[in-house]
C-alpha atoms as a PDB file:
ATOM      1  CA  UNK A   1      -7.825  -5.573  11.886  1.00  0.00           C
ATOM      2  CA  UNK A   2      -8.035  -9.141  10.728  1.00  0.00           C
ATOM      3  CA  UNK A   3      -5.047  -8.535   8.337  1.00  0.00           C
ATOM      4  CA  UNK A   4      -2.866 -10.244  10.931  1.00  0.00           C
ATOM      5  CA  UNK A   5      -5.252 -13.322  12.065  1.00  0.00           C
ATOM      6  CA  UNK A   6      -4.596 -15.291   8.062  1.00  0.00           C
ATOM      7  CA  UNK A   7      -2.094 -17.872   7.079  1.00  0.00           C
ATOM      8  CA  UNK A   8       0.135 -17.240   4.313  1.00  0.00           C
ATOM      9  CA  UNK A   9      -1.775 -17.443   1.237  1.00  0.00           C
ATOM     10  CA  UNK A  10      -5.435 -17.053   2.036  1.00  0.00           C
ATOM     11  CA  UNK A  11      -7.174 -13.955   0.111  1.00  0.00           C
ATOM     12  CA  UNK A  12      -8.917 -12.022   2.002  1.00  0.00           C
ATOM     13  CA  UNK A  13     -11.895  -9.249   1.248  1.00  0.00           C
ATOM     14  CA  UNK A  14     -10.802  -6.836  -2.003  1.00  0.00           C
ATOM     15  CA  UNK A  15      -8.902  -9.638  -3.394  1.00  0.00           C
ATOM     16  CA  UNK A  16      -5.938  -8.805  -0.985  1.00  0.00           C
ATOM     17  CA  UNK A  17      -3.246 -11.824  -0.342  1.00  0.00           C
ATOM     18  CA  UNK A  18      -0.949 -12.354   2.270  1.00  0.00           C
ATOM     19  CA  UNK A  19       1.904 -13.462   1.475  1.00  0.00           C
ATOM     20  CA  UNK A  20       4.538 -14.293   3.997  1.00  0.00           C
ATOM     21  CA  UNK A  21       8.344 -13.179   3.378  1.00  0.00           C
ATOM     22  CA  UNK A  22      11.477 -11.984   5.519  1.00  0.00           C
ATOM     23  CA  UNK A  23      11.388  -8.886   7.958  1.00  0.00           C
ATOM     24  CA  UNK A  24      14.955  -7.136   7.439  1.00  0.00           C
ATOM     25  CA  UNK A  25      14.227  -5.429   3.667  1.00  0.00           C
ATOM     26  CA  UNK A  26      10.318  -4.817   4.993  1.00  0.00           C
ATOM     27  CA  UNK A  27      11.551  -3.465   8.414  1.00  0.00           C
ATOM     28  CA  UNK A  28      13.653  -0.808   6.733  1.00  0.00           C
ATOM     29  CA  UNK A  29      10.638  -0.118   4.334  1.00  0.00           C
ATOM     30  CA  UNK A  30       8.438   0.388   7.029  1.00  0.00           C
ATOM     31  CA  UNK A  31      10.563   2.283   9.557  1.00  0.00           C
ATOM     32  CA  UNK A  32      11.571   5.001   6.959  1.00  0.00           C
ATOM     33  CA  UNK A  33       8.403   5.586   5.748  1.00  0.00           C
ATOM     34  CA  UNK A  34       9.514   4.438   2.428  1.00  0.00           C
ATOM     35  CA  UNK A  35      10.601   6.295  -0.638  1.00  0.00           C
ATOM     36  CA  UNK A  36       8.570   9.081  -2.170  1.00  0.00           C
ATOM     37  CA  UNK A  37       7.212   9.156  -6.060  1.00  0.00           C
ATOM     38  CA  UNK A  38      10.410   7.820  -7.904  1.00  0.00           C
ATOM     39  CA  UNK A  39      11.404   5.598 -11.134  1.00  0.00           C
ATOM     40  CA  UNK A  40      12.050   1.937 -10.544  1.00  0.00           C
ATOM     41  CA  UNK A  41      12.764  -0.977 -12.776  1.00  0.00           C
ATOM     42  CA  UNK A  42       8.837  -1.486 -12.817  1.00  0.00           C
ATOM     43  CA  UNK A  43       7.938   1.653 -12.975  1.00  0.00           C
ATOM     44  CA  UNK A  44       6.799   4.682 -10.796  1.00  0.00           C
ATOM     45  CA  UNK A  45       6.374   3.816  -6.886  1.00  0.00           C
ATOM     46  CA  UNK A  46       3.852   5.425  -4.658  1.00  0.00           C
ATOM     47  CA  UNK A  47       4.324   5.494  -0.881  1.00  0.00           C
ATOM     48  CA  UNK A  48       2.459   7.647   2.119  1.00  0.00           C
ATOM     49  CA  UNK A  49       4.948  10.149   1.371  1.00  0.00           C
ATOM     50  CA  UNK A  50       3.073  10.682  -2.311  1.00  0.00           C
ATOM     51  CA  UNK A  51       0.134  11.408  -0.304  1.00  0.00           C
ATOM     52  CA  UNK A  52      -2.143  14.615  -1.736  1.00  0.00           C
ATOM     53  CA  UNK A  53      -0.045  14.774  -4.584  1.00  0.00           C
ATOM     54  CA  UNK A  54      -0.209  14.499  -8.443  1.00  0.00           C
ATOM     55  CA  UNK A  55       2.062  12.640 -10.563  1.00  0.00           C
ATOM     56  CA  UNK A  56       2.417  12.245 -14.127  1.00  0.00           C
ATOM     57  CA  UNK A  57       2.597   7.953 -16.357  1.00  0.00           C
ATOM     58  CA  UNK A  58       2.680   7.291 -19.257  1.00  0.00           C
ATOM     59  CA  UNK A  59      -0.082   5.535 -21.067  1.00  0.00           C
ATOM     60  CA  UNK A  60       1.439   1.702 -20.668  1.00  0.00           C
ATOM     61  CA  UNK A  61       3.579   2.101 -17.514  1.00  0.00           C
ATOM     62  CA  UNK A  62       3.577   0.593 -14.486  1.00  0.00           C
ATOM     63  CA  UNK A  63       2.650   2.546 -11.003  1.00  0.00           C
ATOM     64  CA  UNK A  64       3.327   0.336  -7.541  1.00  0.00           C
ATOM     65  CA  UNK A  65       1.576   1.990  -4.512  1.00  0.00           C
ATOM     66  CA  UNK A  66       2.864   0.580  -1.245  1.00  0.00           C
ATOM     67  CA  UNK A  67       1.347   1.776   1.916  1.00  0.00           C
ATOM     68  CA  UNK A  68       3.653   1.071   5.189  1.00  0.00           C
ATOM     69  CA  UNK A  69       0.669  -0.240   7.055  1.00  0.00           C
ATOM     70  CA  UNK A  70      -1.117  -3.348   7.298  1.00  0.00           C
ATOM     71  CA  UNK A  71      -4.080  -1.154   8.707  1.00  0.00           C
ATOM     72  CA  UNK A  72      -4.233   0.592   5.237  1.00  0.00           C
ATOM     73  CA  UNK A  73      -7.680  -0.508   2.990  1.00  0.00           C
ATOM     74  CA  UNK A  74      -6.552   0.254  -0.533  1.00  0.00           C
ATOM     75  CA  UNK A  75     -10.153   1.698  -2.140  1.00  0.00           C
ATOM     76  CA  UNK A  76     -11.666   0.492  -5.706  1.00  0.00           C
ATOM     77  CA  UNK A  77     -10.677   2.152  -8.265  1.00  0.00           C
ATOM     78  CA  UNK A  78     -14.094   3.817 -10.589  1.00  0.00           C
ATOM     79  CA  UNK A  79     -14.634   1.922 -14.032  1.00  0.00           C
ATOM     80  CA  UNK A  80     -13.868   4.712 -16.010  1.00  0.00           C
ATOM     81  CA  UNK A  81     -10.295   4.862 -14.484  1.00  0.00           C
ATOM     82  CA  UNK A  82      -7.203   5.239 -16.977  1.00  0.00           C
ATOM     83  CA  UNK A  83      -6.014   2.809 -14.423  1.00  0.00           C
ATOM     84  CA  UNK A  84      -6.560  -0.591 -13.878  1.00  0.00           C
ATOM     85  CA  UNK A  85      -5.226  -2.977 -11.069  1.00  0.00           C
ATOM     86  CA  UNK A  86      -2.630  -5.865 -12.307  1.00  0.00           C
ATOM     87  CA  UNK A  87      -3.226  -8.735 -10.013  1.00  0.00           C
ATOM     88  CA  UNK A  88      -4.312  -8.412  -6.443  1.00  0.00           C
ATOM     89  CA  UNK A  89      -3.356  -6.491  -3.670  1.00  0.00           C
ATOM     90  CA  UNK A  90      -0.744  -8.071  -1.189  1.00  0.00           C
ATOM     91  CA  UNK A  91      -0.372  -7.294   2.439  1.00  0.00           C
ATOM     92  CA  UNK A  92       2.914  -8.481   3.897  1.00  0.00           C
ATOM     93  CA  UNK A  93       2.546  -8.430   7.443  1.00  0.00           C
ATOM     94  CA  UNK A  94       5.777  -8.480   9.956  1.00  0.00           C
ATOM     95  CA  UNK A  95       4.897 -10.988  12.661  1.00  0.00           C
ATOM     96  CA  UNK A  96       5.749 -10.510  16.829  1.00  0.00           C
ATOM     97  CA  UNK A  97       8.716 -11.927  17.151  1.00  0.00           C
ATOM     98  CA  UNK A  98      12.242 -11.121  19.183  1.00  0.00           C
ATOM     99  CA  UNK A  99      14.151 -10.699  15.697  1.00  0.00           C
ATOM    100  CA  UNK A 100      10.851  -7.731  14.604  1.00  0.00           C
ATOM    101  CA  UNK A 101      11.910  -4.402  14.780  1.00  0.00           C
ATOM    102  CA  UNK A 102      10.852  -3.020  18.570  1.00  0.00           C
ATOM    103  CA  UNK A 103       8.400  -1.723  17.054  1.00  0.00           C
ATOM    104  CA  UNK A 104       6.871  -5.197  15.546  1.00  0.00           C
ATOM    105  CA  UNK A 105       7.374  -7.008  18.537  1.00  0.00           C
ATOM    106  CA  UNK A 106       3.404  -6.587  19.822  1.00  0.00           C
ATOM    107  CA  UNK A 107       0.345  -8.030  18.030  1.00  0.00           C
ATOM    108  CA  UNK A 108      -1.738  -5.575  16.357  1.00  0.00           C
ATOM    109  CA  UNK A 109       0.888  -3.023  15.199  1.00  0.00           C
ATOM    110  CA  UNK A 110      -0.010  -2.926  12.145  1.00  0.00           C
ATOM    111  CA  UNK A 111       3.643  -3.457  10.816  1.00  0.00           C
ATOM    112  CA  UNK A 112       3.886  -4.457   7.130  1.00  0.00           C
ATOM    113  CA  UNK A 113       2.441  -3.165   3.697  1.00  0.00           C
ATOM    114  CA  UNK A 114      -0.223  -3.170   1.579  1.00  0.00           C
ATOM    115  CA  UNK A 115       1.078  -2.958  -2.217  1.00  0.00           C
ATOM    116  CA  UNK A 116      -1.126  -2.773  -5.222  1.00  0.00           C
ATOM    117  CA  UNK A 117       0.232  -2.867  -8.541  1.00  0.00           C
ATOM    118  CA  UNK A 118      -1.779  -1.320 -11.264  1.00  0.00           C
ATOM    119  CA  UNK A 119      -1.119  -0.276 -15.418  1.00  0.00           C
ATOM    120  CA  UNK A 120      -2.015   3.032 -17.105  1.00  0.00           C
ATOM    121  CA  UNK A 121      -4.594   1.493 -19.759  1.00  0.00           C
ATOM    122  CA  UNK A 122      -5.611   4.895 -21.410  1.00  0.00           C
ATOM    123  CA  UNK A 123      -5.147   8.689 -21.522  1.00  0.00           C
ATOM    124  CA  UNK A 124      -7.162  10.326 -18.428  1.00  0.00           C
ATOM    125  CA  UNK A 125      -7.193  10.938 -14.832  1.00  0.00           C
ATOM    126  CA  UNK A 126      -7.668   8.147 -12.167  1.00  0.00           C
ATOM    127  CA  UNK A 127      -7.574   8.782  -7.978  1.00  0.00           C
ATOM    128  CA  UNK A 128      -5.842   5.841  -5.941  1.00  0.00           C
ATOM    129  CA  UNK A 129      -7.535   6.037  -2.371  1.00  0.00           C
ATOM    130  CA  UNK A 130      -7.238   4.534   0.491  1.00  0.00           C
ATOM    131  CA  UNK A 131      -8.264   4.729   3.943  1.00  0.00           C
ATOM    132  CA  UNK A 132      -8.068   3.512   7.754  1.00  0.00           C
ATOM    133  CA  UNK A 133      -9.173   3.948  11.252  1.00  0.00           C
ATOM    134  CA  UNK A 134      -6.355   2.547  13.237  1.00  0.00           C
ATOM    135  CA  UNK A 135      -2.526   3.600  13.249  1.00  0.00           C
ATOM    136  CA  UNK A 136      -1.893   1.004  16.274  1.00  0.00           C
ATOM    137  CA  UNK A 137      -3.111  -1.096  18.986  1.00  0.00           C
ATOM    138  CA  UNK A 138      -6.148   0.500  20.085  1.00  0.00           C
ATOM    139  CA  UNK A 139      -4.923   3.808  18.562  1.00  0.00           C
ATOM    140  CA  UNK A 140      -7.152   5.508  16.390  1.00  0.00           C
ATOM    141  CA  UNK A 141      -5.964   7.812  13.464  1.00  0.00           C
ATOM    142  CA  UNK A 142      -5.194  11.236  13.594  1.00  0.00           C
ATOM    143  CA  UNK A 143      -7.645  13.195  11.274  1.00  0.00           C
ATOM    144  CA  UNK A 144      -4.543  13.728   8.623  1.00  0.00           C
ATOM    145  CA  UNK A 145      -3.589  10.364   8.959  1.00  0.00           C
ATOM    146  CA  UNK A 146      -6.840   8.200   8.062  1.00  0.00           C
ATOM    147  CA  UNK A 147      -6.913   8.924   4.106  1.00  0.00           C
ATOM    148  CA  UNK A 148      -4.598   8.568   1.488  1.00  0.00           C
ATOM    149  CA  UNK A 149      -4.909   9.880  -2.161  1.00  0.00           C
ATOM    150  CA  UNK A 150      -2.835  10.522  -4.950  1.00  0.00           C
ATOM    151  CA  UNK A 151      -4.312  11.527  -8.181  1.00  0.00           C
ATOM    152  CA  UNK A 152      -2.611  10.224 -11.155  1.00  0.00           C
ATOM    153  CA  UNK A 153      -2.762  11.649 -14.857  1.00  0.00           C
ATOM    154  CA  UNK A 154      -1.878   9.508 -18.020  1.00  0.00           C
ATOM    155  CA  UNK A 155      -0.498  10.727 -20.666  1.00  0.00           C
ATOM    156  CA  UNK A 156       1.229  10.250 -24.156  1.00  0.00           C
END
């Protein structure tokens, strides 16, 4: 995917950014698979672990969804969604290099994330999507692996 092929800072198509940054805190992100739903200082964190699931904000809260794949295309969200994005989505992408994880050391690996930050802007239901083809270098996706979704409720 072209996610790999831009210079730090450049947007790229659905107003994602790169943004360049240091491996070691990413690498562990990306080689645990992340945490699942919890409570952080900014709120409630999604992760491919949340995937299928339902989880409950409150109206004004934050919710981070951070995807441990650079392959990962992070859907719109519908107008009449109690959500609404905060900013633009940012893929962090670990570059081939000797100090990568082995598993980061080969272009097209698709190492990194895609986060997305968005706010719960009224009482309802929204559905955070995303989807993908590729899971590695000339590897396509499992069936269970090409979609995500979480749906997400807002309430009082």
């Amino acid at each position: 995917m072209y996610d790999s092929f831009l210079t730090e800072g450049q947007t790229m198509r659905y107003g994602r950014t790169w943004k360049g940054f240091g491996t070691a805190a990413l690498a562990l992100l990306v080689l645990t698979g992340g945490t699942s739903t919890s409570s952080a200082a900014t709120g409630q964190v999604l992760t491919t672990k949340s995937n299928h699931s339902t989880v409950h904000v409150k109206l004004g809260s934050k919710l981070t969804l951070i995807l441990n794949s650079t392959y990962w295309t992070v859907k719109p969200l519908r107008r009449s969604s109690s959500l609404r994005v905060a900013g633009n989505a940012i893929v962090k992408t670990i570059l081939p290099s000797p100090d990568a994880p082995v598993a980061c050391r080969h272009a097209g690996s698709g190492c990194g994330t895609v986060t997305v930050h968005y706010k719960a802007k009224h009482l309802g239901t929204a559905l955070v999507r995303a989807t993908r083809v590729t899971c590695g270098e000339a590897l396509l996706c499992a069936p269970d692996q090409k979609t995500f979704s979480v749906r997400v409720k807002v309430k009082k």
